[in-house]
Protein backbone atom coordinates (compact mmCIF):
# COMPACT_ATOMS: atom_id res chain seq x y z
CA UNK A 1 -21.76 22.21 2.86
CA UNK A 2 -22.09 25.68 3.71
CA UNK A 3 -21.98 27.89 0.43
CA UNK A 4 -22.86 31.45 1.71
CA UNK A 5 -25.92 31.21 0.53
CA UNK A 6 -27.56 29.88 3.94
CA UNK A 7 -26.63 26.30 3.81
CA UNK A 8 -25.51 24.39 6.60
CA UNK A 9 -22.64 21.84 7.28
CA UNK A 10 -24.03 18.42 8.11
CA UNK A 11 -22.36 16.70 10.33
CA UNK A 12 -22.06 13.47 12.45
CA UNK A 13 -20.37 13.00 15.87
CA UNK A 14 -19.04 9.79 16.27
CA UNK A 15 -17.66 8.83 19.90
CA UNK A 16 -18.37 6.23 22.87
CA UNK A 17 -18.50 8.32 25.82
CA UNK A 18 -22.12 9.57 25.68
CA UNK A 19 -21.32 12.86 27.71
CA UNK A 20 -18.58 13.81 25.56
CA UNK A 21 -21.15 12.88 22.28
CA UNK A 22 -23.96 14.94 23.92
CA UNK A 23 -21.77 18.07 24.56
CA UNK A 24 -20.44 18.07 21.21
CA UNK A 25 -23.62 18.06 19.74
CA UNK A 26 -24.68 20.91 22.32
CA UNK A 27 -21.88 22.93 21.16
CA UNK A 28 -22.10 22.60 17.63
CA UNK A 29 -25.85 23.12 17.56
CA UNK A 30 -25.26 26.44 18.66
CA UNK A 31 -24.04 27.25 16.05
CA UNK A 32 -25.55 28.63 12.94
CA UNK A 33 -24.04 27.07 9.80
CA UNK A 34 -23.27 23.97 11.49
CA UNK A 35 -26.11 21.10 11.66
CA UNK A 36 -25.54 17.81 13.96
CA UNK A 37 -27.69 14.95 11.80
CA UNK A 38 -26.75 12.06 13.85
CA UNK A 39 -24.69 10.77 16.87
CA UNK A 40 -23.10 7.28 16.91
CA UNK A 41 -21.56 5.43 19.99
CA UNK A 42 -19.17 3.46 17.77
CA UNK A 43 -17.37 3.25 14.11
CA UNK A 44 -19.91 0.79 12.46
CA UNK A 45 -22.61 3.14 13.43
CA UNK A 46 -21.04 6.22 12.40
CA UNK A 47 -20.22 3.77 8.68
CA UNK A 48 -24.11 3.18 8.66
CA UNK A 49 -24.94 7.34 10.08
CA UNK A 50 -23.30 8.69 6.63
CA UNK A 51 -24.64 5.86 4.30
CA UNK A 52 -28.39 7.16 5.74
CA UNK A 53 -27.31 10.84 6.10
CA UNK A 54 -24.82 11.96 3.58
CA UNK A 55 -22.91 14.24 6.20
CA UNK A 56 -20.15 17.23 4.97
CA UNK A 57 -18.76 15.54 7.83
CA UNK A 58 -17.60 13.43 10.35
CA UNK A 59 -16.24 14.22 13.67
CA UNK A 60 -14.41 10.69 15.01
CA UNK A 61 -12.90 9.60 18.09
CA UNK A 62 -10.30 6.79 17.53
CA UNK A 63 -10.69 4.36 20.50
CA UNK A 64 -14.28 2.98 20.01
CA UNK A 65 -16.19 -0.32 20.14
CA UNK A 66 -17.48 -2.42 17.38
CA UNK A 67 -15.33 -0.97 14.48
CA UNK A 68 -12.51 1.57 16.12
CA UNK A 69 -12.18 5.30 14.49
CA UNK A 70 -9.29 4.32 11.76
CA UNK A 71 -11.61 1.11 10.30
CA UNK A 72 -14.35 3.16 10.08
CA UNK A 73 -12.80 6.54 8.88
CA UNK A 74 -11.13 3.98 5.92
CA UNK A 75 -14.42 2.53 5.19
CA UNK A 76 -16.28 5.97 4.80
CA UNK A 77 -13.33 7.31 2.80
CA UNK A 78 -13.28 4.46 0.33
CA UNK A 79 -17.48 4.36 -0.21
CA UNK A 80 -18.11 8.19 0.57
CA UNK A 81 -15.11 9.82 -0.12
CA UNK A 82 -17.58 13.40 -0.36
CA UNK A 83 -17.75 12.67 3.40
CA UNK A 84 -14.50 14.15 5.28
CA UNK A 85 -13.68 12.66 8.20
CA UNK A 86 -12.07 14.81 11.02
CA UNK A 87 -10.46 13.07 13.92
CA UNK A 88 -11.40 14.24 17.37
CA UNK A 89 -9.36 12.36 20.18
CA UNK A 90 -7.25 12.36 22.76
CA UNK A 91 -4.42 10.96 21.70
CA UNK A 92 -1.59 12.52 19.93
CA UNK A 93 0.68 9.50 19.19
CA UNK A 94 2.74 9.08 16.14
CA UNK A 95 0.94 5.65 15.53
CA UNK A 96 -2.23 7.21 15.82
CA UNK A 97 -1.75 10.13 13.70
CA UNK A 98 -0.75 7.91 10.89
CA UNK A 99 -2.77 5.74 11.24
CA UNK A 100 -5.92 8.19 11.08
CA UNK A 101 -4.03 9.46 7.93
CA UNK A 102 -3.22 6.57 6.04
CA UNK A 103 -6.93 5.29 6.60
CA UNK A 104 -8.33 8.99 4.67
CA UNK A 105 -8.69 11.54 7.40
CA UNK A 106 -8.47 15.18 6.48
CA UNK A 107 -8.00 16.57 9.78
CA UNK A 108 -6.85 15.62 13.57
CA UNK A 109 -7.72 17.65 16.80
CA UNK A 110 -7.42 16.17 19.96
CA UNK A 111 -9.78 16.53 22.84
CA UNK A 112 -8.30 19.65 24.34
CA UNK A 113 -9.68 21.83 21.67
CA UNK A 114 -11.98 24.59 22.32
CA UNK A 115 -15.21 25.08 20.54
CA UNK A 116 -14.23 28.02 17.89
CA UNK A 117 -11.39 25.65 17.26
CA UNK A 118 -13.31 22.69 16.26
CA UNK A 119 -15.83 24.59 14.59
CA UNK A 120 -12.91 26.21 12.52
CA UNK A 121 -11.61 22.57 11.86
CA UNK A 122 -15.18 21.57 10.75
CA UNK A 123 -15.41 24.13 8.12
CA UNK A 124 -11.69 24.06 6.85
CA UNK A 125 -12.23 20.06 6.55
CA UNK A 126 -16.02 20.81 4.73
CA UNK A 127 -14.71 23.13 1.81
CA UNK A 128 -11.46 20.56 1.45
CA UNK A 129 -8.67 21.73 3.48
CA UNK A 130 -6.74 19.76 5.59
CA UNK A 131 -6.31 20.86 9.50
CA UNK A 132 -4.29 19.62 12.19
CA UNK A 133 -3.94 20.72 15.73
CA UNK A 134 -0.52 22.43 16.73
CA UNK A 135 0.81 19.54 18.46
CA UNK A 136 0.08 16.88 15.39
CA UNK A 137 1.40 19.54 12.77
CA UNK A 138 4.66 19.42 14.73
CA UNK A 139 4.51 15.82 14.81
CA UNK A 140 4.26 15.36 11.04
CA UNK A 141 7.32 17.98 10.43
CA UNK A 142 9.09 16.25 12.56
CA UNK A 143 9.04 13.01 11.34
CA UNK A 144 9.43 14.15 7.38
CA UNK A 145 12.49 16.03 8.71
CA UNK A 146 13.69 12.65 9.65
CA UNK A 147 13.12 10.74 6.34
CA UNK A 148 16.75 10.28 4.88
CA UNK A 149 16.39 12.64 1.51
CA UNK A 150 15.91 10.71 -1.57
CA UNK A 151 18.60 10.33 -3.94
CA UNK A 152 18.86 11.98 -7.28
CA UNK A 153 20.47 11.68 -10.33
CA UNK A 154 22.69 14.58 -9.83
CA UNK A 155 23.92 13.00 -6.60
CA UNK A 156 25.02 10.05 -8.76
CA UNK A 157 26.66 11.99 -11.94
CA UNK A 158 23.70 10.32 -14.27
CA UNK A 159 23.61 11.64 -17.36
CA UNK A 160 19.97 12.14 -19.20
CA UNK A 161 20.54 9.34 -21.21
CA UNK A 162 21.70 7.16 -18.36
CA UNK A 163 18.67 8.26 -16.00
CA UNK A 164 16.09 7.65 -19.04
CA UNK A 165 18.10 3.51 -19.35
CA UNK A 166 17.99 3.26 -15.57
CA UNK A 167 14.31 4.12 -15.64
CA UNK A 168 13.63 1.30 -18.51
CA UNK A 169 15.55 -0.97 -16.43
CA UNK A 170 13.25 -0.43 -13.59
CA UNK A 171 10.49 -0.81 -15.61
CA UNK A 172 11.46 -4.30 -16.21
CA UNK A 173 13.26 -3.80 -20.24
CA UNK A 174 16.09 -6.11 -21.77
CA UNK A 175 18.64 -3.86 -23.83
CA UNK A 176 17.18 -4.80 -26.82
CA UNK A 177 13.89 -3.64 -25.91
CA UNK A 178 15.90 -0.55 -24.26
CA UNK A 179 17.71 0.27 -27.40
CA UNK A 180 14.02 0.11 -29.84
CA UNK A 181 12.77 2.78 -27.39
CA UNK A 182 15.18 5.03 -27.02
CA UNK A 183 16.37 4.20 -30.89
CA UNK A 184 19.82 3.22 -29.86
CA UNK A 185 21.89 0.50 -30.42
CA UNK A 186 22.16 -2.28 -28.15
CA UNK A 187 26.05 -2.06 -27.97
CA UNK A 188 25.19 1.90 -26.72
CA UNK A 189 22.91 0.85 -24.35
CA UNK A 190 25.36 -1.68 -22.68
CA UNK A 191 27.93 1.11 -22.50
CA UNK A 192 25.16 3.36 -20.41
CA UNK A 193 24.34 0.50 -18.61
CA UNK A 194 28.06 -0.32 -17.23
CA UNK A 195 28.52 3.16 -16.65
CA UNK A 196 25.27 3.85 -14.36
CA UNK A 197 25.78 0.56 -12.36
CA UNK A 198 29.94 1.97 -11.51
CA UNK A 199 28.10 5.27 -10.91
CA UNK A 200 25.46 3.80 -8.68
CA UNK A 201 28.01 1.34 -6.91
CA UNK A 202 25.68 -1.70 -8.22
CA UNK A 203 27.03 -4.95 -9.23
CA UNK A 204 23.23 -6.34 -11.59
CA UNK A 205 19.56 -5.10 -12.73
CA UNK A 206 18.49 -6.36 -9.54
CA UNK A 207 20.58 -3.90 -7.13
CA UNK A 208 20.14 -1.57 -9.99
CA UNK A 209 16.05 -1.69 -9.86
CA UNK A 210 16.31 -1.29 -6.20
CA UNK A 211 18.52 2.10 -6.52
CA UNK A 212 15.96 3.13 -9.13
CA UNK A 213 12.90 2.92 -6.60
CA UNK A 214 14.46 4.37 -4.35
CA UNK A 215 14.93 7.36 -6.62
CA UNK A 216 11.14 7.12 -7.59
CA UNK A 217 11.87 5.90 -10.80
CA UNK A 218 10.01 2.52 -12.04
């Protein structure tokens, strides 16, 4: 990774049409902090390309033979997680873009990037930022817009006492072994528990455990 003191970014290009491979190697050659060590027509290739090279990182298309851009950007975050893995493709679905996420990628560009753009992307990715082209950041805003918000305790009216039971109960505790933790008695720890489950609209544990995770608790 570059470091200002002359080093250069190693990277590997990772994509099954051999004149957009080429090009991008071309273009990044050019450049003079950036370093191409290897070029691999599909994701089992580009797995074996930074076991053998050790890249800063790896530029990956998604739709490719053998092992497709998602298996092969999991496996390389899971045994080189050093390694960041910056997706370069053309598609811009929601499915995609998760996917690529979910698997360990640190950035997403499609394929109508220029080349400062990708070379920015390259060395925000190297020194540990995450980057996304305009088009996927509005994609990912959108969609946490549309989570439903979580519920809190002050949405419910829980007391401390009754959020610190309902977390127990999510955790699995009887009363008795709810009342030895919070050094209560079990009679006061029925009370909280009848008056969380009427404030949570909850008729057992089990309803109650589910309201719980959904509140992150547990």
């Amino acid at each position: 990774m570059s470091d200002g003191a002359g080093q250069r970014i190693t990277v590997v290009v990772a994509d099954d049409q051999t004149i957009v491979r080429e090009g991008l190697t071309t273009v990044l050659s050019l450049l003079p902090d950036i370093e191409v060590v290897g070029e691999a027509a599909d994701g089992a290739a580009a797995v074996e390309l930074v076991a053998r090279h050790a890249p800063n990182v790896v530029l990956m298309d998604l739709r490719m033979p053998v092992l497709d851009g998602v298996a092969a950007t999991a496996a390389i975050a899971a045994a080189h997680p050093e390694t960041a893995v910056l997706v370069l493709t053309t598609y811009a679905d929601d499915e995609s873009i998760a996917g690529a996420l979910r698997a360990g990628a640190r950035g997403y560009l499609t394929k109508d990037a220029g080349r400062r753009e990708i070379a920015t992307a390259i060395r925000a990715v190297a020194g540990g930022q995450a980057t996304f082209a305009a088009e996927v950041g509005q994609r990912l805003v959108a969609a946490l817009s549309a989570q439903p918000a979580t519920p809190s305790a002050v949405e419910f009216g829980l007391s401390t006492r009754e959020l610190d039971v309902l977390s127990l109960i999510a955790k699995g505790r009887n009363n008795s072994e709810i009342a030895k933790e919070l050094f209560i008695g079990v009679s006061t720890v029925k009370s909280h528990v009848n008056s969380l489950f009427a404030k949570l609209q909850v008729r057992d544990r089990a309803q109650a455990i589910t309201q719980a995770h959904r509140m992150g608790l547990g």
